[in-house]
N, C-alpha and C. Protein backbone atom coordinates (compact mmCIF):
# COMPACT_ATOMS: atom_id res chain seq x y z
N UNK A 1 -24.23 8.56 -12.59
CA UNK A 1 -22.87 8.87 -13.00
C UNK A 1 -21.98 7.66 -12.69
N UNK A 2 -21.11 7.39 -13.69
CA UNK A 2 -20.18 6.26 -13.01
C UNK A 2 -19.14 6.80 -11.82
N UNK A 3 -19.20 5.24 -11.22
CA UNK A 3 -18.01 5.93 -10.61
C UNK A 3 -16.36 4.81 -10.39
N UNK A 4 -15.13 5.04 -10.21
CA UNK A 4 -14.31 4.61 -10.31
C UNK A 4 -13.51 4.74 -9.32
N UNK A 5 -12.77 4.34 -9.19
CA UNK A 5 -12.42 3.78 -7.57
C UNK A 5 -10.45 3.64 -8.09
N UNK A 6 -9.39 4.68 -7.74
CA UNK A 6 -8.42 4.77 -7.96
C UNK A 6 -7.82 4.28 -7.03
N UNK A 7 -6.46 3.38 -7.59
CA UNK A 7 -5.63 2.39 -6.24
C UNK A 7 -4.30 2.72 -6.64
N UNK A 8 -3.92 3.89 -6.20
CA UNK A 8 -2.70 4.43 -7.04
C UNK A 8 -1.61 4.91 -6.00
N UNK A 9 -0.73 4.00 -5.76
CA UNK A 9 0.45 4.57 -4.60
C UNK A 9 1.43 5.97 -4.81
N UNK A 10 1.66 6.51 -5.98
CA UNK A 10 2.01 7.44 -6.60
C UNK A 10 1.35 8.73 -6.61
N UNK A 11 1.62 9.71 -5.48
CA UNK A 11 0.63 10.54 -5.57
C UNK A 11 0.34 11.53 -6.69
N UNK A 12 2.02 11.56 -6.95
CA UNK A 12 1.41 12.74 -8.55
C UNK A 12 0.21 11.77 -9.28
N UNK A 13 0.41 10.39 -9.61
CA UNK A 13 -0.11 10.10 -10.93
C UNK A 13 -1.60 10.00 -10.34
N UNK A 14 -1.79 9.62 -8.63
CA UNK A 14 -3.22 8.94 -8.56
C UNK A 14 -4.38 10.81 -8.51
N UNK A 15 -3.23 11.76 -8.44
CA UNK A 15 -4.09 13.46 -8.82
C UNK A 15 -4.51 13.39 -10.06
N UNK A 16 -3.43 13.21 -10.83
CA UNK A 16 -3.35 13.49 -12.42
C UNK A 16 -4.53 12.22 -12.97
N UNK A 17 -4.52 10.99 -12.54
CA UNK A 17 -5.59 10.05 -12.90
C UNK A 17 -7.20 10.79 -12.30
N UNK A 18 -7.45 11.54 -11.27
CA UNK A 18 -8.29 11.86 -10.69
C UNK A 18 -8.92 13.12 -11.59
N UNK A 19 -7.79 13.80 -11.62
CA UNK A 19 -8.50 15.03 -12.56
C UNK A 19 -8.89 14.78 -14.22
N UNK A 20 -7.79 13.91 -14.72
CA UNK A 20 -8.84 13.21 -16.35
C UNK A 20 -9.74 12.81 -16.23
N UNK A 21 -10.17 11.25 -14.85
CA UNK A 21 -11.51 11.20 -14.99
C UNK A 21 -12.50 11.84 -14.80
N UNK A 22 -12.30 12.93 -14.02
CA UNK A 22 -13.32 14.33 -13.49
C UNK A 22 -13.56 14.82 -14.98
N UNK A 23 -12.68 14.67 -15.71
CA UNK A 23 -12.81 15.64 -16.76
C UNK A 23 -13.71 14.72 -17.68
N UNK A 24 -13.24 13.76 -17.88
CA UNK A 24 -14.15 12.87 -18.77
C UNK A 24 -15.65 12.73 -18.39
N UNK A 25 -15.67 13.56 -16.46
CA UNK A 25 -17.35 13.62 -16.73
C UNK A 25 -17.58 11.94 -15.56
N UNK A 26 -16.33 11.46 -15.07
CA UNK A 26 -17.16 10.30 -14.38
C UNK A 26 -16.92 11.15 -12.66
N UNK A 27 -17.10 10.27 -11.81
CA UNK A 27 -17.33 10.46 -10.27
C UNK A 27 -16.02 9.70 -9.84
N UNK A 28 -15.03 10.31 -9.27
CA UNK A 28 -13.76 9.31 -8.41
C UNK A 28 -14.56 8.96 -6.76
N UNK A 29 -14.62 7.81 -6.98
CA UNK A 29 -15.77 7.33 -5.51
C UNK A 29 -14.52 7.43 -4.31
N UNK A 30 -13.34 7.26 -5.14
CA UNK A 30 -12.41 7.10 -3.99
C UNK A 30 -10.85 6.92 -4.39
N UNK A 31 -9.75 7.09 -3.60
CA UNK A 31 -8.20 7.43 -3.93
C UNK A 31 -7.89 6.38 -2.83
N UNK A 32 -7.13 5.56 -3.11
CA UNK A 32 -6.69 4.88 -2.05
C UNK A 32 -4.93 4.23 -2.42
N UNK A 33 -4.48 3.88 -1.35
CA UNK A 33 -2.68 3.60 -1.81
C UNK A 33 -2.12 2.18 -1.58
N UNK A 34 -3.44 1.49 -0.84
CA UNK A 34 -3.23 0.26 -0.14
C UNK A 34 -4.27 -0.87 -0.52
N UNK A 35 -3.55 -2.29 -0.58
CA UNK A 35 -4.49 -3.39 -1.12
C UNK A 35 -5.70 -3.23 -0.48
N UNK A 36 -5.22 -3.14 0.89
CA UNK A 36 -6.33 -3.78 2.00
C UNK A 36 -7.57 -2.59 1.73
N UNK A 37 -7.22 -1.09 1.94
CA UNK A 37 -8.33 -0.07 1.58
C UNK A 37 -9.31 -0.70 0.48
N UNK A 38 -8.31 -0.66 -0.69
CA UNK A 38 -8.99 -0.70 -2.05
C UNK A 38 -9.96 -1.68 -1.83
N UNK A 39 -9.68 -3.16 -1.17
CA UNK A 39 -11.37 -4.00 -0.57
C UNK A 39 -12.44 -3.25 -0.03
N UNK A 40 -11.88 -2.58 0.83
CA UNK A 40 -12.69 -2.09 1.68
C UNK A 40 -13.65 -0.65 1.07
N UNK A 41 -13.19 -0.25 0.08
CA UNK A 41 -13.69 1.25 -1.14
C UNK A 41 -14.59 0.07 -1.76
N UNK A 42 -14.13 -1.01 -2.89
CA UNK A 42 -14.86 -1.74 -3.34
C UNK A 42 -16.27 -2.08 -2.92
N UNK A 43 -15.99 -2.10 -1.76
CA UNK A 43 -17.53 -2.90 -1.02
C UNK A 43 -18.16 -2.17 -0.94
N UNK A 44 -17.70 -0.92 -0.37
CA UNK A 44 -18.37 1.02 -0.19
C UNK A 44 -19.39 0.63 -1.09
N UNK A 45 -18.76 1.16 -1.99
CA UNK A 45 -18.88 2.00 -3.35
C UNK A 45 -19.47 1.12 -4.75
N UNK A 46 -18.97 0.05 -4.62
CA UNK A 46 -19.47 -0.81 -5.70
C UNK A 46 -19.15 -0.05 -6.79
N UNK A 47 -18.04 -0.01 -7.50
CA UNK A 47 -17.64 0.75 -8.57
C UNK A 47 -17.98 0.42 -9.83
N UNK A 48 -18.03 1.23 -10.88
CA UNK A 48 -18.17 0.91 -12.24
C UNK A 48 -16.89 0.07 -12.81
N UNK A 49 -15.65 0.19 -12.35
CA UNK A 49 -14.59 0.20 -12.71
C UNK A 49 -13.17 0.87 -11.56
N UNK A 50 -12.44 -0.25 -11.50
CA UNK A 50 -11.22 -0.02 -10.66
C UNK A 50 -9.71 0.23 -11.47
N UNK A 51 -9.31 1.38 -11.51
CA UNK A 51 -7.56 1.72 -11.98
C UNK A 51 -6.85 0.99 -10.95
N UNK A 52 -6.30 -0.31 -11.07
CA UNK A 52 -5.31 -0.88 -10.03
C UNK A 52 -3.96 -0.60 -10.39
N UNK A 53 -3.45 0.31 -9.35
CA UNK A 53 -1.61 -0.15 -9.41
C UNK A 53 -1.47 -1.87 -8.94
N UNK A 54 -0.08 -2.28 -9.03
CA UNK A 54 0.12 -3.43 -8.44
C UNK A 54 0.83 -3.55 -7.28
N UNK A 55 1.87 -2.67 -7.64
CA UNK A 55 3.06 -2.28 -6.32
C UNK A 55 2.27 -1.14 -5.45
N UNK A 56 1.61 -1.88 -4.41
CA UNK A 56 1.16 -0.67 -3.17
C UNK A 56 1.67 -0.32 -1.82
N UNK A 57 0.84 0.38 -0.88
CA UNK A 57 1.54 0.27 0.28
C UNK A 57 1.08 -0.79 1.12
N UNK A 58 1.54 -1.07 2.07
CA UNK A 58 1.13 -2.16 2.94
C UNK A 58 1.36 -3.82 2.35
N UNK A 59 0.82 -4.38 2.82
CA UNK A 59 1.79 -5.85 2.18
C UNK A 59 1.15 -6.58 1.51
N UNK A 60 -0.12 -5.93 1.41
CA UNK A 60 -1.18 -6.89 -0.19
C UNK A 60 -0.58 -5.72 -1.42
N UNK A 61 -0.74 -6.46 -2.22
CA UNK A 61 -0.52 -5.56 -3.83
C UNK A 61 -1.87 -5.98 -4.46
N UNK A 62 -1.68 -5.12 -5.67
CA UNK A 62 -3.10 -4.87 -6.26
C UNK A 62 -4.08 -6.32 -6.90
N UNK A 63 -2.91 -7.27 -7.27
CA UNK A 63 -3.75 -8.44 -7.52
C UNK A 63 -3.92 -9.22 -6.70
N UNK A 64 -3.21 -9.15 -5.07
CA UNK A 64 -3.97 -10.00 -4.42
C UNK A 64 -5.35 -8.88 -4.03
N UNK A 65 -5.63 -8.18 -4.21
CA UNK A 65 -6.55 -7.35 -3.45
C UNK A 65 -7.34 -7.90 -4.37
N UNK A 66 -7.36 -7.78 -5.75
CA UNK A 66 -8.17 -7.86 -6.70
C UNK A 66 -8.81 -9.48 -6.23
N UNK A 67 -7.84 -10.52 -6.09
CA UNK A 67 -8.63 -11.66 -6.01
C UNK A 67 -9.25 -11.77 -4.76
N UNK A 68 -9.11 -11.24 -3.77
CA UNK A 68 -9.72 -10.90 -2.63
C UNK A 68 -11.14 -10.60 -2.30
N UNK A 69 -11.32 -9.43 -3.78
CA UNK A 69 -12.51 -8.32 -4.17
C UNK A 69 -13.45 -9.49 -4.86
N UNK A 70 -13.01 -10.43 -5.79
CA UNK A 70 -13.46 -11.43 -6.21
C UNK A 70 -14.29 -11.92 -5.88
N UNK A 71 -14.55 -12.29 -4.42
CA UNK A 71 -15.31 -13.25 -3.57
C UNK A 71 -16.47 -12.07 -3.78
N UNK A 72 -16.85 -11.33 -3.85
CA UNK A 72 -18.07 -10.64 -3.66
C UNK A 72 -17.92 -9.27 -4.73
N UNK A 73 -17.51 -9.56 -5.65
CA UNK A 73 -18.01 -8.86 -6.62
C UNK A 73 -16.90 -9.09 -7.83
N UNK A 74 -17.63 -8.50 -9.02
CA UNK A 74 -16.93 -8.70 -10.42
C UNK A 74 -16.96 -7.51 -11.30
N UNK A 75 -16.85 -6.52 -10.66
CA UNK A 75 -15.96 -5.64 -10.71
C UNK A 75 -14.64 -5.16 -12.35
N UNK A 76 -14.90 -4.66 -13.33
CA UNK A 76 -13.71 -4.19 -14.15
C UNK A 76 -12.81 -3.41 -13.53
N UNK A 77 -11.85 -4.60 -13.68
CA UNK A 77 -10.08 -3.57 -13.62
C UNK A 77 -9.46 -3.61 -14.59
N UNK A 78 -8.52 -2.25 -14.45
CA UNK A 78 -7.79 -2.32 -15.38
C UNK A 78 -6.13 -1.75 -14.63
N UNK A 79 -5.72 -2.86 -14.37
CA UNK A 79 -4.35 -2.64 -14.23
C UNK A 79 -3.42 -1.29 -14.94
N UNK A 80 -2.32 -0.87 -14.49
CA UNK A 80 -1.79 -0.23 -15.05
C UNK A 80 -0.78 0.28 -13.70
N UNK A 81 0.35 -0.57 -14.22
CA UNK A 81 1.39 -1.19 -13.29
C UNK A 81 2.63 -0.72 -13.94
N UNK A 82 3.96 -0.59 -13.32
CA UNK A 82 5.00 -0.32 -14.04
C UNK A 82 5.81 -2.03 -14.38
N UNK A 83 5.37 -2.92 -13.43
CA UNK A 83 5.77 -4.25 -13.51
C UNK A 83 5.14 -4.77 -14.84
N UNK A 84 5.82 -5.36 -15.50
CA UNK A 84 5.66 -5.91 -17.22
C UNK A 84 6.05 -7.33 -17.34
N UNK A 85 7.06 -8.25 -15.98
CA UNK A 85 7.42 -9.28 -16.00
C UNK A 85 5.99 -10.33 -16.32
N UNK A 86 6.87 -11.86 -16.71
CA UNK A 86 5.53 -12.24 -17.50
C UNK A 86 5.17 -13.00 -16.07
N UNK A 87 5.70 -13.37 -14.69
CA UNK A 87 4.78 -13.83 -13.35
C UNK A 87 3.72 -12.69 -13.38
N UNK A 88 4.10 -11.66 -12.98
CA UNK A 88 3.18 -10.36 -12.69
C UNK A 88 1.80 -10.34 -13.53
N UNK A 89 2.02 -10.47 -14.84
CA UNK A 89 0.90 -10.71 -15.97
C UNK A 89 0.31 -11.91 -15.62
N UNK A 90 0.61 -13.02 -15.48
CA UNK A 90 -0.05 -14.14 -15.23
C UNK A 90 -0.78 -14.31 -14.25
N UNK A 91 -0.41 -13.66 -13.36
CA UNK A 91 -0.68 -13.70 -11.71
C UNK A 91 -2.30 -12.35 -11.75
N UNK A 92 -1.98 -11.07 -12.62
CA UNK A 92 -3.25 -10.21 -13.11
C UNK A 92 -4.39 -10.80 -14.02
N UNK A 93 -3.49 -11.85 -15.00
CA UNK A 93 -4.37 -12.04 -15.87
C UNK A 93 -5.47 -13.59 -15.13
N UNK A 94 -5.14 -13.63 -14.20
CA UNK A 94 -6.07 -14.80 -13.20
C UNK A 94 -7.01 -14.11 -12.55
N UNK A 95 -7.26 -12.65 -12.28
CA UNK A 95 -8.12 -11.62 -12.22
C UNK A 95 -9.00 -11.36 -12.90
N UNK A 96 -9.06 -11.78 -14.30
CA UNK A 96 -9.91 -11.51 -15.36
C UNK A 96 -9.92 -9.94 -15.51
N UNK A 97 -9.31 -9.34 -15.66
CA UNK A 97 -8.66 -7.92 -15.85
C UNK A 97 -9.55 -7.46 -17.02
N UNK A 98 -9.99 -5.71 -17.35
CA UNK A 98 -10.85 -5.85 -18.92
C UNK A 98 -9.19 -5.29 -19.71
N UNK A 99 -8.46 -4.94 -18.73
CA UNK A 99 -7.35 -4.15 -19.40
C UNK A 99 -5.79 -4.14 -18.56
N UNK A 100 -4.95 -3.95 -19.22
CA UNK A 100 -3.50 -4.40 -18.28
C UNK A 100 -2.27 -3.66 -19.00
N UNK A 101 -2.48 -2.28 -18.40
CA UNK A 101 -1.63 -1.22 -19.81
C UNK A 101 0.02 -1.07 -18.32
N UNK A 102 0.98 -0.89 -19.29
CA UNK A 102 2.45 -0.57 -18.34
C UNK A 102 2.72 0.65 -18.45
N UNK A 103 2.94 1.18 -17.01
CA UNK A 103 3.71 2.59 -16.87
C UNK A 103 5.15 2.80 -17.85
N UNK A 104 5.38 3.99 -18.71
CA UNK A 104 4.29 5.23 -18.48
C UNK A 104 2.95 5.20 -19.36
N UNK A 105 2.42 5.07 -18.84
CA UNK A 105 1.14 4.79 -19.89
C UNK A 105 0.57 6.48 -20.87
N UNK A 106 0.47 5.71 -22.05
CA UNK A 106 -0.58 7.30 -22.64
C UNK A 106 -1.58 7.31 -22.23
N UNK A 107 -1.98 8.70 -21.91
CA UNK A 107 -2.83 9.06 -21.21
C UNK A 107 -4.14 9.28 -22.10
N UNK A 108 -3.94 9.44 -23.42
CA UNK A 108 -4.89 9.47 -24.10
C UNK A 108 -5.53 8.59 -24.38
N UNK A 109 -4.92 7.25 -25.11
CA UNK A 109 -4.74 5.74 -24.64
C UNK A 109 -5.62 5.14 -23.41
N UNK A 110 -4.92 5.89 -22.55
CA UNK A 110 -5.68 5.26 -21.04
C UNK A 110 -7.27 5.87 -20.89
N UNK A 111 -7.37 7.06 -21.59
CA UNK A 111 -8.90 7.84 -21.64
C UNK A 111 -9.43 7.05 -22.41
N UNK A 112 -9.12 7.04 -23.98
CA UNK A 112 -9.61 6.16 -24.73
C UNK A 112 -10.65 4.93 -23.84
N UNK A 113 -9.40 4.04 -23.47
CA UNK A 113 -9.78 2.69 -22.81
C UNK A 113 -10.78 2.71 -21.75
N UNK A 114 -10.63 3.97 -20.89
CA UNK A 114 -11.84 3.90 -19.78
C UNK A 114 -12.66 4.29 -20.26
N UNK A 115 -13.23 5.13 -21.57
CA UNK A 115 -14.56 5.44 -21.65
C UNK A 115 -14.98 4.11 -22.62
N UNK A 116 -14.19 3.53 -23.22
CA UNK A 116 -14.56 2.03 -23.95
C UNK A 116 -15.33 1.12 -22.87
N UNK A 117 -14.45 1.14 -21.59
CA UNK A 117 -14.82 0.51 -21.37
C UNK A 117 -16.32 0.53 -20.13
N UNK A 118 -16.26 1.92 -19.68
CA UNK A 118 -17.10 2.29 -18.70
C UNK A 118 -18.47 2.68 -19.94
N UNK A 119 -18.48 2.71 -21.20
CA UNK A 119 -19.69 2.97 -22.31
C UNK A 119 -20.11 1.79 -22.85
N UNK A 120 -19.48 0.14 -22.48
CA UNK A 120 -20.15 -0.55 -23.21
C UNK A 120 -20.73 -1.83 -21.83
């Protein structure tokens, strides 16, 4: 079963992200709210695929975590941030990201994209 690894500081959205992918049939390996965790789930778990917020708790955000995660694995993320400025994008898109959608995101959209991308 895949599994996916949620980095979502927002608790309504990181439930509501948890229960679509349940529904779509994958495994949530893990919920986390903080850069530093989300390394530390990564390494766990070795995910199919990571939902990164950018704005988290604690004082890493999601793309330094991401380049962090880098050093030992390569890993698909897919951002999905309410930040849209073009530093923020530049600074994700040095991540090699498979995807980089802005809050509020469609959710159908966002299903779409994870089974695209967790099926090929």
């Amino acid at each position: 079963m895949k599994q996916i690894i949620i980095v979502e500081d927002d608790l309504i959205l990181s439930l509501l992200l948890e229960k679509q992918v349940q529904r779509m049939g994958f495994h949530v390996a893990a919920k986390v709210n903080s850069g530093e965790e989300s390394i530390e789930k990564i390494r766990e778990h070795n995910p199919d695929l990571v939902l990164m917020d950018i704005k988290l708790v604690g004082r890493m955000d999601g793309v330094e975590a991401i380049m962090r995660a880098r050093n030992f694995t390569n890993v698909p993320v897919l951002y999905l941030t309410g930040n849209s400025d073009e530093n923020t994008r530049k600074r994700a898109h040095a991540t090699d990201p498979v995807a980089y959608m802005v809050k509020p995101v469609d959710m159908a959209l966002l299903m779409k994209t994870i089974r695209e991308i967790l099926e090929n």
